[in-house]
Protein backbone atom coordinates (compact mmCIF):
# COMPACT_ATOMS: atom_id res chain seq x y z
CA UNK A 1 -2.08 -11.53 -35.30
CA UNK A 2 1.84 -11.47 -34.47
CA UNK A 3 1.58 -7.79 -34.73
CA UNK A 4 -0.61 -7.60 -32.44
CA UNK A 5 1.07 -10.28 -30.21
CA UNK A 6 4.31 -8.20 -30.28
CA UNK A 7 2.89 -4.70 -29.68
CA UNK A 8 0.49 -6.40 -26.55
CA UNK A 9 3.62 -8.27 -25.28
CA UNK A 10 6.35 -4.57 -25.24
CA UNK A 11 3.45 -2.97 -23.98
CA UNK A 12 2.84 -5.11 -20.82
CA UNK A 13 5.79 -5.82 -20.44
CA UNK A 14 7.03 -2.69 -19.48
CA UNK A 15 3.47 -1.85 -17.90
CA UNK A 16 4.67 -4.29 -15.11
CA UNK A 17 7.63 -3.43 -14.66
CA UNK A 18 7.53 -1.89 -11.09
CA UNK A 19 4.02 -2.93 -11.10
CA UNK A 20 2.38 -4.31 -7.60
CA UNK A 21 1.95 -7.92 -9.25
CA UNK A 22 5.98 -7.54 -10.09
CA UNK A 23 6.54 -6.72 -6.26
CA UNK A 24 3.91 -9.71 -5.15
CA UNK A 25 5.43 -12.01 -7.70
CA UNK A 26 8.70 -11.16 -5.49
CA UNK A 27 7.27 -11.46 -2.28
CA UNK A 28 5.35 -15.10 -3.00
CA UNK A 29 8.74 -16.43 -4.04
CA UNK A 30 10.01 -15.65 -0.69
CA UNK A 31 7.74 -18.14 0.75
CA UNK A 32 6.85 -20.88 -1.85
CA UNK A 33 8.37 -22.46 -4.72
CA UNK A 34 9.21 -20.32 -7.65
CA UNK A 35 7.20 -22.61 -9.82
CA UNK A 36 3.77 -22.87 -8.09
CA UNK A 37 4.27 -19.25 -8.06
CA UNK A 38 5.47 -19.24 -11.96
CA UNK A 39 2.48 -21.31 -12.50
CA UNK A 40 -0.25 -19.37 -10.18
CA UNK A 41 0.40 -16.21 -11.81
CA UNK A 42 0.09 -17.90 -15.23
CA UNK A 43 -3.16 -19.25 -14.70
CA UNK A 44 -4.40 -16.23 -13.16
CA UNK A 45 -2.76 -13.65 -15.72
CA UNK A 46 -4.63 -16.17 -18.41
CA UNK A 47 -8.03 -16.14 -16.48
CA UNK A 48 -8.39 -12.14 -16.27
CA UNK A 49 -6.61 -11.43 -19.67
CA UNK A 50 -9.48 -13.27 -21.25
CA UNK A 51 -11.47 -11.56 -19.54
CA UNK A 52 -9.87 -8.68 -20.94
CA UNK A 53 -9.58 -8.93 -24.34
CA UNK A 54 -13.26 -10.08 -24.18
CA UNK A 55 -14.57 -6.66 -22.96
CA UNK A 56 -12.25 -4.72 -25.17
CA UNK A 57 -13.16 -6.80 -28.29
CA UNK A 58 -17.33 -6.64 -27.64
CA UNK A 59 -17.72 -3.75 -25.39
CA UNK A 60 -14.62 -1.34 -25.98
CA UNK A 61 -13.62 0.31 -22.60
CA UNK A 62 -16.82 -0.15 -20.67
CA UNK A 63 -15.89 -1.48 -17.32
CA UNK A 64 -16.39 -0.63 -13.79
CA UNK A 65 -13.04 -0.01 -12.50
CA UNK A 66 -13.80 1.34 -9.65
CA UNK A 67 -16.12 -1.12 -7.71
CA UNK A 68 -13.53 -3.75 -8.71
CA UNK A 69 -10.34 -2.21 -7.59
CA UNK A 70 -12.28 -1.45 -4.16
CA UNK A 71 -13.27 -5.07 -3.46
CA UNK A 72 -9.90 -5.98 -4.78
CA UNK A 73 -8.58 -3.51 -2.05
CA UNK A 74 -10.38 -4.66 0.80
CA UNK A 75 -9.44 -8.23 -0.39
CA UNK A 76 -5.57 -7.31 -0.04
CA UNK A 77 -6.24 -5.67 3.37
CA UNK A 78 -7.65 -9.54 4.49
CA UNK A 79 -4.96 -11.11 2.98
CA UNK A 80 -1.89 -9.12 5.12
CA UNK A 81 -4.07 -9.42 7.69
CA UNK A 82 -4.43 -13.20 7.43
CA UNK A 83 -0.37 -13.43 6.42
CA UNK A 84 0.43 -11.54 10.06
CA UNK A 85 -1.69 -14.03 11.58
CA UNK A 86 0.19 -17.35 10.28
CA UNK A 87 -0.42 -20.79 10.77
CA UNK A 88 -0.97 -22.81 13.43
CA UNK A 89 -0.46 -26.80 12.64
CA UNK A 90 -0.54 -29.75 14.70
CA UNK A 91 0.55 -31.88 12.34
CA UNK A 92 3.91 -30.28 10.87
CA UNK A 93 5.05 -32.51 8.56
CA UNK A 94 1.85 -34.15 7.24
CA UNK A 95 0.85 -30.33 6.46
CA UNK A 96 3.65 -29.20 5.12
CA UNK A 97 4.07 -30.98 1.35
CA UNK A 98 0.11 -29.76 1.35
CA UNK A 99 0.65 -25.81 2.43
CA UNK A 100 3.72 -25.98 -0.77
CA UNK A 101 1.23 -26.92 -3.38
CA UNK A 102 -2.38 -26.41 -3.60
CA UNK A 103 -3.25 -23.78 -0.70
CA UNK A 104 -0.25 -21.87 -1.85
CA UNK A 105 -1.04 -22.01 -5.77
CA UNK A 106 -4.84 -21.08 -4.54
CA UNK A 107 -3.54 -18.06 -2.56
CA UNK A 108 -0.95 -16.65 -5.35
CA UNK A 109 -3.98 -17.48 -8.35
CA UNK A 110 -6.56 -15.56 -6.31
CA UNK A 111 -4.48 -12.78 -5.03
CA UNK A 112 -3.28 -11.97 -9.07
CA UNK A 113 -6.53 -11.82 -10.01
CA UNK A 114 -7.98 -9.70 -7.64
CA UNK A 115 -4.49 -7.44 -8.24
CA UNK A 116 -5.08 -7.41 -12.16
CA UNK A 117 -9.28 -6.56 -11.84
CA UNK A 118 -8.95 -2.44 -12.92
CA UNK A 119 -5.14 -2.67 -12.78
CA UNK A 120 -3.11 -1.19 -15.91
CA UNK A 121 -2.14 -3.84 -17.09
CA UNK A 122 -6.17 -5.09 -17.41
CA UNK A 123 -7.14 -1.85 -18.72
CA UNK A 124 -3.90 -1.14 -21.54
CA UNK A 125 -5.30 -5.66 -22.91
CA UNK A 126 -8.75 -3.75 -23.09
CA UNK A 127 -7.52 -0.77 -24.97
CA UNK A 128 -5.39 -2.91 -27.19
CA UNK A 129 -8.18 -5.69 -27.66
CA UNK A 130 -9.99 -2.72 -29.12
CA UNK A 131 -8.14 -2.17 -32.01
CA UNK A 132 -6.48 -5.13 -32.35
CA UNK A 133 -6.31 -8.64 -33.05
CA UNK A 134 -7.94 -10.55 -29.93
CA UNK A 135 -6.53 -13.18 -30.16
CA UNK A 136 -3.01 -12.09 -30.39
CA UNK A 137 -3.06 -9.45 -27.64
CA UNK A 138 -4.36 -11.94 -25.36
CA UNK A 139 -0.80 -14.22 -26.47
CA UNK A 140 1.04 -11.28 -25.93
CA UNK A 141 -0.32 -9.48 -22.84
CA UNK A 142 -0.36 -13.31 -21.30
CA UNK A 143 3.63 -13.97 -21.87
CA UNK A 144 4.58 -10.07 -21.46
CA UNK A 145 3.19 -10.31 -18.23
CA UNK A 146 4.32 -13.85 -17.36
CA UNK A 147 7.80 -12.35 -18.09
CA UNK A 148 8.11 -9.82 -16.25
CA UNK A 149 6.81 -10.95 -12.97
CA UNK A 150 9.19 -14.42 -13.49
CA UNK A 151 12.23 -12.28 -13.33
CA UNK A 152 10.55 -10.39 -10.00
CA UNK A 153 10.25 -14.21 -8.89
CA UNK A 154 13.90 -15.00 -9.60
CA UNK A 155 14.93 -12.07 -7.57
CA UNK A 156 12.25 -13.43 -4.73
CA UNK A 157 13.81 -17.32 -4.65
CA UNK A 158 17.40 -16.52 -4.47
CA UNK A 159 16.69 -13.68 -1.73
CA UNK A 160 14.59 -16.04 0.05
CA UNK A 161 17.40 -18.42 0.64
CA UNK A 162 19.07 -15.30 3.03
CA UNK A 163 16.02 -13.98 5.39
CA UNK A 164 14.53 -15.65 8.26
CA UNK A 165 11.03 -16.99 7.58
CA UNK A 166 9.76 -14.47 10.37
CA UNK A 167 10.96 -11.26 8.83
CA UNK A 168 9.26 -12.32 5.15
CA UNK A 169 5.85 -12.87 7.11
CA UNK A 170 6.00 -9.64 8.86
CA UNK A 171 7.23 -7.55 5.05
CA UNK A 172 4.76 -9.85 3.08
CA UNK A 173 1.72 -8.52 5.59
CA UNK A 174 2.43 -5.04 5.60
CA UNK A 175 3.00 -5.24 1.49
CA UNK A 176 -0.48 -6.39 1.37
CA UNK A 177 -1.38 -3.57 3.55
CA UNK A 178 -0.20 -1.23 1.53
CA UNK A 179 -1.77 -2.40 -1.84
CA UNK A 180 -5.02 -2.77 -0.11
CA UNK A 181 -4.92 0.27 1.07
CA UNK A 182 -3.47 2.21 -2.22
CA UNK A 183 -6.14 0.36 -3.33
CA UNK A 184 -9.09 1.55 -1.92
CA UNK A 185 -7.51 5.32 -1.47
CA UNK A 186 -7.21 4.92 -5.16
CA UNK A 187 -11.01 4.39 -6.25
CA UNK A 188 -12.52 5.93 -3.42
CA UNK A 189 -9.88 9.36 -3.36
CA UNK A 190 -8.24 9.53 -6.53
CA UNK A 191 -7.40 12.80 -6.05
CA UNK A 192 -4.74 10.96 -3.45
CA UNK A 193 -3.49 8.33 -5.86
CA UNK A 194 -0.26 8.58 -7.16
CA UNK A 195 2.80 9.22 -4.51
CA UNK A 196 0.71 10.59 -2.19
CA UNK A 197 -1.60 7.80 -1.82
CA UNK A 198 1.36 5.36 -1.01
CA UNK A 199 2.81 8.13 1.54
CA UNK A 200 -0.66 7.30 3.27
CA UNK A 201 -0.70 3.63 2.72
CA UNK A 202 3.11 3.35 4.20
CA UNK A 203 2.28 5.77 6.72
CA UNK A 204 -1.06 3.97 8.11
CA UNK A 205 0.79 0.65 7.73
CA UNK A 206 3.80 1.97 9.53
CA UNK A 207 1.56 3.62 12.48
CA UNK A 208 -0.11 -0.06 12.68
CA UNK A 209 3.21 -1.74 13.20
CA UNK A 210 4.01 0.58 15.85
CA UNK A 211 0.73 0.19 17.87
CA UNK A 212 1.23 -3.55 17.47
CA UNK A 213 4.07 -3.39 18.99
CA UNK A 214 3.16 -0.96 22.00
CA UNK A 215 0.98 -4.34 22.45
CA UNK A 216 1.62 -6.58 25.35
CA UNK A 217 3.62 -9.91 24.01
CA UNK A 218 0.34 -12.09 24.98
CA UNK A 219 -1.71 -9.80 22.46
CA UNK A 220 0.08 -9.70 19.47
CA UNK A 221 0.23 -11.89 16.56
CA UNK A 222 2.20 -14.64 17.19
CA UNK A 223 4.57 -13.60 14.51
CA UNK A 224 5.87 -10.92 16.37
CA UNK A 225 5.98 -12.36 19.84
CA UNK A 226 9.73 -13.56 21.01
CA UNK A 227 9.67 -17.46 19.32
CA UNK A 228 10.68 -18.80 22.60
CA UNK A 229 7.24 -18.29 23.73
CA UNK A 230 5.53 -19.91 21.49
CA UNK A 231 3.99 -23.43 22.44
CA UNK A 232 5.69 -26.12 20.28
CA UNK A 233 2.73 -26.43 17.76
CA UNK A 234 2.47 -22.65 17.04
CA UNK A 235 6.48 -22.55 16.20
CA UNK A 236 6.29 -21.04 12.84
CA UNK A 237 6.45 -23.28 9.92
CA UNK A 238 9.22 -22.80 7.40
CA UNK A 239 7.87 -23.64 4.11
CA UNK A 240 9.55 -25.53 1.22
CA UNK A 241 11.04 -22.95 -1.07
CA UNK A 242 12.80 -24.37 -4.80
C-alpha cells in the first residue's frame, strides 16, 4: 500500500503540474478564500478519484472519455459565460459572507470535477488502480493532486491582493473559455488537440473579446462597461479573499 501511495502521489503530482485544474486552482484564489478553494478542490479531487480507482480496480481502462470531456466542455463554456456576466445584489452586505462560503465552495467543487472527468490525471489513478493497490493510489493521487494545485492557489491569493476585481472577472471568463473550448475541440477533433487546439481556443476567445467590445456600452456585460455607469446595485462586488 505505501508503494503504491508514493508512486500514485510522484505521478500526479507532476501530471498537474501545468495542468488546467493547476491554472483554475490559481484563478479561484483570485476571487475567494484560499481555503474554501483548498477545501473545494479536496472534496472534489476525493469524489472523482474514487471514482477512479473504482473503474481501474473492477473494470481496468473502460471508460467513456470522450462523452465526458464534451459535457465537461460545454459545462466550462457556461461557466465563463456566467463569470462575464457577474452578480447583481441588492443586498451587498447580507450577500456577501454567503457568496465567500457555500456558493463559492459549490462552484470550485463542481467545476474540479467536471475538469478531472477524462482528464490525465483521472485516467493515469485508473491506469495505476489497475495494477496497484486501490486503496493506496487513491491516498496518493488524492494528496499529489491536492499539492500541487495548493501551491497554484498560493500563487492565486497573494496575486489577488494586486489586481482590480474587474480585470480577474474578465481573465477568469475567458480561462473558462478556453478550457471549454480545448475541451470540446479535444473529443470532438483530436486531430486538433495539443498546441493547436489552444491556438484555436485563444484565438476564438480572443475574436469574442473583440466583438464584445465593438458592442455598444448599453449591450455589453456589465463587467466591461465604464463602472461609472453602472446603477449603484450592479457596482461589482469585491469578494472576501484570505
Amino acid at each position: 500500500m505505501i508503494a503504491a501511495l508514493l508512486l500514485s502521489f510522484a505521478v500526479i503530482f507532476v501530471a498537474e503540474l501545468g495542468d488546467k485544474s493547476q491554472l483554475m486552482a490559481m484563478m479561484f484564489a483570485l476571487r475567494y478564500r484560499w481555503w474554501v478553494v483548498l477545501s473545494a478542490i479536496l472534496a472534489a479531487t476525493t469524489a472523482v478519484h474514487i471514482l477512479s480507482v473504482a473503474i481501474g480496480h473492477y473494470l481496468g481502462a473502460a471508460l467513456p472519455t470522450h462523452l465526458l470531456g464534451l459535457i465537461a466542455g460545454v459545462m466550462f463554456i457556461v461557466f465563463g459565460l456566467w463569470t462575464l456576466r457577474g452578480d447583481s445584489l441588492t443586498d451587498q452586505e447580507a450577500s456577501r459572507a454567503q457568496r465567500a462560503t457555500a456558493p463559492a465552495f459549490f462552484v470550485v467543487t463542481s467545476a474540479f470535477m467536471l475538469a478531472e472527468l477524462g482528464d490525465k490525471t483521472m485516467l493515469a489513478t485508473i491506469t495505476l488502480a489497475a495494477d496497484n493497490n486501490w486503496l493506496g493510489v487513491w491516498i496518493g493521487s488524492t494528496i499529489g493532486m491536492v499539492a500541487a494545485d495548493a501551491l497554484a492557489i498560493l500563487v492565486g491569493a497573494v496575486a489577488g491582493k494586486h489586481l482590480p476585481e474587474r480585470l480577474i472577472q474578465v481573465v477568469a471568463a475567458a480561462l473558462f473559455g478556453v478550457f471549454g473550448i480545448f475541451m470540446v475541440i479535444d473529443n470532438v477533433l483530436p486531430s486538433l488537440a495539443g498546441p493547436v487546439g489552444v491556438a484555436i481556443a485563444v484565438g476564438v476567445i480572443a475574436a469574442i473579446g473583440l466583438v464584445l467590445r465593438s458592442l455598444p456600452e448599453r449591450m455589453r456585460p456589465s463587467v466591461l462597461r465604464p463602472a461609472a455607469q453602472l446603477p449603484a446595485d450592479q457596482q461589482p462586488v469585491q469578494p472576501t479573499r484570505g
